[in-house]
Protein backbone atom coordinates (compact mmCIF):
# COMPACT_ATOMS: atom_id res chain seq x y z
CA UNK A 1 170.89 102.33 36.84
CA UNK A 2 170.93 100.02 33.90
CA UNK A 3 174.03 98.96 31.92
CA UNK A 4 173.66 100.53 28.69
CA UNK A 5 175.91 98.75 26.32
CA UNK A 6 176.43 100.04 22.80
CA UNK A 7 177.34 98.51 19.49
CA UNK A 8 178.54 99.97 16.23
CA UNK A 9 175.23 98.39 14.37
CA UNK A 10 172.60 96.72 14.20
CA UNK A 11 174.20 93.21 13.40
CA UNK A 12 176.86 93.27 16.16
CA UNK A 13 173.65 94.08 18.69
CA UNK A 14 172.18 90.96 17.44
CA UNK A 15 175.57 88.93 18.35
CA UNK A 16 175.48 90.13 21.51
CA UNK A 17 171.83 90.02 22.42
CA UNK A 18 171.63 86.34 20.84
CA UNK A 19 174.94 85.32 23.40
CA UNK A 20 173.29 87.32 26.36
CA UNK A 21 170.26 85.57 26.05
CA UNK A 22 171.98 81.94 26.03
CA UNK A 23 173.90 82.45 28.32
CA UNK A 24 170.92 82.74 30.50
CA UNK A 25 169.28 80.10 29.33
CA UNK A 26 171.60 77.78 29.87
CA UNK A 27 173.04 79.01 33.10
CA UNK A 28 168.92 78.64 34.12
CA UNK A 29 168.57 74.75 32.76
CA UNK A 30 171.74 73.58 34.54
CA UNK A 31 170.02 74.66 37.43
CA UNK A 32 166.73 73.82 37.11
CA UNK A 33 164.43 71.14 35.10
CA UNK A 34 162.44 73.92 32.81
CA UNK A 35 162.76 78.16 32.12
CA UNK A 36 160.67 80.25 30.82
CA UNK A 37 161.68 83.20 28.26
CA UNK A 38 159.76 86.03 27.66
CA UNK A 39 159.70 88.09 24.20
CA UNK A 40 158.16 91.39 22.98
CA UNK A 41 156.51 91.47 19.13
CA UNK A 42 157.04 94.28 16.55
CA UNK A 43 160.10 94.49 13.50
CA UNK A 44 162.91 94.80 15.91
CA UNK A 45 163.73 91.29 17.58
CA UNK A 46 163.02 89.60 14.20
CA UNK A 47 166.64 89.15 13.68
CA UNK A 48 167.58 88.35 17.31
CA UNK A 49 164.56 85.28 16.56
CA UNK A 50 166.45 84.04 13.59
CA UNK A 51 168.93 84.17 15.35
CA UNK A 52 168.27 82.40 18.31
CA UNK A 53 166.19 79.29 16.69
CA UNK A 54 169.32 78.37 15.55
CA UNK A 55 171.26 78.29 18.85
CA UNK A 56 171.81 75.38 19.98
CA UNK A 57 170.64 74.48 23.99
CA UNK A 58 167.91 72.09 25.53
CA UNK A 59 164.88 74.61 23.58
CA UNK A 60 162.16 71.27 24.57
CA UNK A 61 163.07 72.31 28.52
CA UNK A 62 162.00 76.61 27.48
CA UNK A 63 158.48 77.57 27.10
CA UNK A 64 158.59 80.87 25.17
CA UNK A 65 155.30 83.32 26.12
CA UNK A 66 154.69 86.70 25.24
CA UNK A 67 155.27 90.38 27.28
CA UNK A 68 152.48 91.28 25.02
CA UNK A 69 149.45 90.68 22.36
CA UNK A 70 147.30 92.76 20.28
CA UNK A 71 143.95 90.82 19.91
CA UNK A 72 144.14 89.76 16.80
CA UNK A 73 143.87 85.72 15.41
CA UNK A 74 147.39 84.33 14.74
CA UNK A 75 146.59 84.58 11.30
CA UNK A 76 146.94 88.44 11.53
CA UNK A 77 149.61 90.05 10.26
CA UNK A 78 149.24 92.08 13.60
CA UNK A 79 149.88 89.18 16.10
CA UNK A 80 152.52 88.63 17.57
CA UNK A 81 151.87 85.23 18.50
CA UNK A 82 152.22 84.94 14.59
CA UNK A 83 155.67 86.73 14.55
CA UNK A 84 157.31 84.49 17.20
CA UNK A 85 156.03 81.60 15.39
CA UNK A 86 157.24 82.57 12.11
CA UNK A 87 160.77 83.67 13.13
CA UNK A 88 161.63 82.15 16.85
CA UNK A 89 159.76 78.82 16.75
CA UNK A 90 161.91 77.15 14.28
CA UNK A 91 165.00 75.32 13.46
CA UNK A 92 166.25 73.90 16.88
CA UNK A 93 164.37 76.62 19.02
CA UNK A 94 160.84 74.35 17.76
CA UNK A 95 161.26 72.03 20.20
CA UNK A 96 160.39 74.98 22.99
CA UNK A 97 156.99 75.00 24.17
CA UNK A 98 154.79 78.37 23.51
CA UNK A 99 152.25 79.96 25.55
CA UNK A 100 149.64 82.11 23.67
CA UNK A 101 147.70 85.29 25.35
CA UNK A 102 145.33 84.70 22.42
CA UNK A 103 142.05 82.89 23.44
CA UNK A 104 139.84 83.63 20.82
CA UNK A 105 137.57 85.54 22.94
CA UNK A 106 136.00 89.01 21.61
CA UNK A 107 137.98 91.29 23.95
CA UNK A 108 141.37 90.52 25.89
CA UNK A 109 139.25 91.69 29.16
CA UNK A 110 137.61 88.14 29.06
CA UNK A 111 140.75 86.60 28.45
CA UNK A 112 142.31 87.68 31.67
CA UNK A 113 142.15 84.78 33.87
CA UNK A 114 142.96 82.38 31.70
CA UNK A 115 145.82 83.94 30.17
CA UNK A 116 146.59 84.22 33.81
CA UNK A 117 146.14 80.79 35.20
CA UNK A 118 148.35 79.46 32.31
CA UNK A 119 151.02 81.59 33.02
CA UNK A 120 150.70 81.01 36.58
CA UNK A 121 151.76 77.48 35.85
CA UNK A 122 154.93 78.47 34.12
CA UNK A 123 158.11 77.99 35.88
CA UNK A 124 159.27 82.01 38.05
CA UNK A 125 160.97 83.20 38.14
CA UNK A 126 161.46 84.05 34.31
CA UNK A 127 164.47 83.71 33.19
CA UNK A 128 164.66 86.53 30.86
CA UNK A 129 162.50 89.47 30.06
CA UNK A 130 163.17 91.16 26.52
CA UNK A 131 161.64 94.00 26.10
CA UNK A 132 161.31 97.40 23.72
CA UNK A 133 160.42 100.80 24.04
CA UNK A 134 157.87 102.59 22.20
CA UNK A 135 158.31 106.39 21.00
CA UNK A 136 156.11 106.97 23.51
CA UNK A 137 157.97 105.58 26.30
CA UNK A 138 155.71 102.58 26.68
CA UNK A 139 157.29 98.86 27.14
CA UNK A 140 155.14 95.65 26.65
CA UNK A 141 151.38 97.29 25.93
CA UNK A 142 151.86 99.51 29.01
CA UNK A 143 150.73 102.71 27.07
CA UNK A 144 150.56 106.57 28.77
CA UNK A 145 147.38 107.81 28.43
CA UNK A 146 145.57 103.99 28.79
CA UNK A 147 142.46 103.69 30.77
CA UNK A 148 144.50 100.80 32.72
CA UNK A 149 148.30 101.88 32.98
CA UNK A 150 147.56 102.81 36.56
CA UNK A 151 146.32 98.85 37.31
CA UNK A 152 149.34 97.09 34.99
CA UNK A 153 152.00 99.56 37.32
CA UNK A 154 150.87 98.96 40.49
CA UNK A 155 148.76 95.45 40.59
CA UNK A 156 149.86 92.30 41.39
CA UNK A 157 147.96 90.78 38.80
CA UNK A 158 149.56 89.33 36.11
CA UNK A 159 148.15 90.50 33.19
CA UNK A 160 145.93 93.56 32.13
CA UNK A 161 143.58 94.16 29.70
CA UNK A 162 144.19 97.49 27.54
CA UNK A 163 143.09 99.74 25.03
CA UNK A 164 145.66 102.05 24.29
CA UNK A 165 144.98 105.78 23.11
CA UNK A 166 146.33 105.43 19.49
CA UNK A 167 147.98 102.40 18.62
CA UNK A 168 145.74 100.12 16.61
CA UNK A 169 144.04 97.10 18.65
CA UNK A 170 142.87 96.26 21.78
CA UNK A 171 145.87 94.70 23.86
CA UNK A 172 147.09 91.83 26.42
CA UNK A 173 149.84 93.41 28.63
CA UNK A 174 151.81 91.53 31.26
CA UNK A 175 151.92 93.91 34.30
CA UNK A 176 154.88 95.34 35.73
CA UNK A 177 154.63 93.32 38.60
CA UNK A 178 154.94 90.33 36.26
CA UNK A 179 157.81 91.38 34.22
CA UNK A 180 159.80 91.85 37.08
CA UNK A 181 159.50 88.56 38.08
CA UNK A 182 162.60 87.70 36.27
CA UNK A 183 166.16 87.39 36.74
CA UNK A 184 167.07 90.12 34.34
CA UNK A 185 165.76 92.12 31.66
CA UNK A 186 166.83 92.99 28.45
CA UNK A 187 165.58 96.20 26.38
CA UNK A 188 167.10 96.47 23.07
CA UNK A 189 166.42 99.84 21.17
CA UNK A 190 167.80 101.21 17.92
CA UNK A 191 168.42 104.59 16.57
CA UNK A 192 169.22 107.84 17.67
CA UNK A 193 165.03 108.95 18.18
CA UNK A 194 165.16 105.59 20.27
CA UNK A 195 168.60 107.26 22.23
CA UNK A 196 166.96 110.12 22.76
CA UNK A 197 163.79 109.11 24.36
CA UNK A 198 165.84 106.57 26.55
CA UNK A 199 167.99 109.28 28.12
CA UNK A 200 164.92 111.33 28.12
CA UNK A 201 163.57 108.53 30.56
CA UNK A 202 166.70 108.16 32.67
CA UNK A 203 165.81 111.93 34.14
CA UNK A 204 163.22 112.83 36.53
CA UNK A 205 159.62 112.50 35.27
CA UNK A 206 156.72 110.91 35.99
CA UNK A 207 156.83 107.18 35.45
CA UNK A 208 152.90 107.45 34.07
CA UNK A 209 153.68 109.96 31.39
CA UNK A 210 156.96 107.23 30.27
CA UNK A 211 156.10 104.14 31.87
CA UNK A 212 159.80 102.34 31.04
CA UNK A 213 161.08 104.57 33.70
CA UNK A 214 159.18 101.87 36.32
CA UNK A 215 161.39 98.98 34.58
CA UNK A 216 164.32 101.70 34.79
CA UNK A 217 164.35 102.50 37.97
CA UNK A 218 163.78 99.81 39.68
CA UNK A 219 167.06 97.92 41.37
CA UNK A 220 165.23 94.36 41.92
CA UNK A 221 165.93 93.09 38.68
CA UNK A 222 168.92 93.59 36.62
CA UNK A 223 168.71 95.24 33.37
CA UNK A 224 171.02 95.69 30.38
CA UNK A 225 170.31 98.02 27.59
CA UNK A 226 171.29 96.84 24.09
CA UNK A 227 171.73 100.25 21.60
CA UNK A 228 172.39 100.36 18.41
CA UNK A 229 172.13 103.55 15.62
């Protein structure tokens, strides 16, 4: 089971998330030359970003990359790529190094192996894995009802190409087999819609029809829940 921790808000969720997160960092670069740290896009870990470009560690030792893209240029408002430049990149946290999914090619399909190779040269495992949850129950762009959620759950590819049912965009998704090459993972939600649909995936159900049950219920890697109303 994960450790669900709670907070009374939003901003004491940041706090915690921010220390969480640097502790592992650090704890990773005093034992090894470089880490890697892996982020999700959207509204919600803007303030854990602004947060976190101001911490102070060795940032030109982390190469930030993505647990997702839509395929958009990272002049879309869209892109995530765009997002963790605008709010993690900065401050001390710009010395870090960044690894784009976005290639510039016309679908994410024909970005696969090169999105792979370059994250194939990154240092594993990760050291951290943050991660939401969509309404949905989806986590990175691991959608139910994609044409691909079978291959991202059960591959040992990297990444996947996908086309979700509804959300907007064609995606880049880092399999489940890659985001569980970490030490831990850390899924911050907010709200009580977000609480509901999290205990809703802590029951029995079908890890296809709510796809962050496979990050759930695993007991490889750890994973801490950060909640907030």
């Amino acid at each position: 089971m994960p450790n669900l921790r709670e907070f009374a808000n939003a901003a004491t969720l940041v706090s915690a998330a921010t220390q969480h997160v640097v502790r592992r960092l650090k704890a990773d670069l005093a034992a090894q030359d470089r880490v890697t740290l892996v982020v999700s896009g959207g509204r919600s870990p803007v303030p854990l970003f602004q947060a976190l470009a101001k911490q102070s560690l060795a940032w030109e030792r982390v190469t930030v990359t993505l647990a997702d893209e839509r395929w958009v240029a990272p002049d879309h408002a869209d892109s995530n790529e765009a997002l963790v430049r605008s709010h993690l990149l900065k401050h001390r946290a710009a010395e870090a190094a960044f690894v784009p999914f976005w290639t510039g090619t016309a679908t994410p399909e024909a970005a696969v192996p090169v999105v792979a190779a370059a994250l194939a040269e990154l240092p594993h495992p990760f050291s951290l894995v943050l991660l939401g949850m969509g309404e949905d129950g989806h986590m990175a762009s691991l959608f139910p009802g994609a044409e691909t959620l079978v291959e991202g759950l059960t591959s040992e590819a990297s990444v996947v190409a996908v086309r979700p049912p509804q959300a907007p965009h064609r995606r880049l998704s880092l399999s489940l087999h890659a985001l569980l090459d970490s030490r831990e993972i850390l899924l911050m939600i907010s709200g009580t819609e977000k609480r509901r649909i999290l205990e809703k995936a802590l029951d029995e159900g079908s890890v296809e029809t709510c796809p962050i049950r496979a990050i759930l219920r695993q007991t490889v890697v750890p994973v801490s829940v950060f909640w907030a109303p």
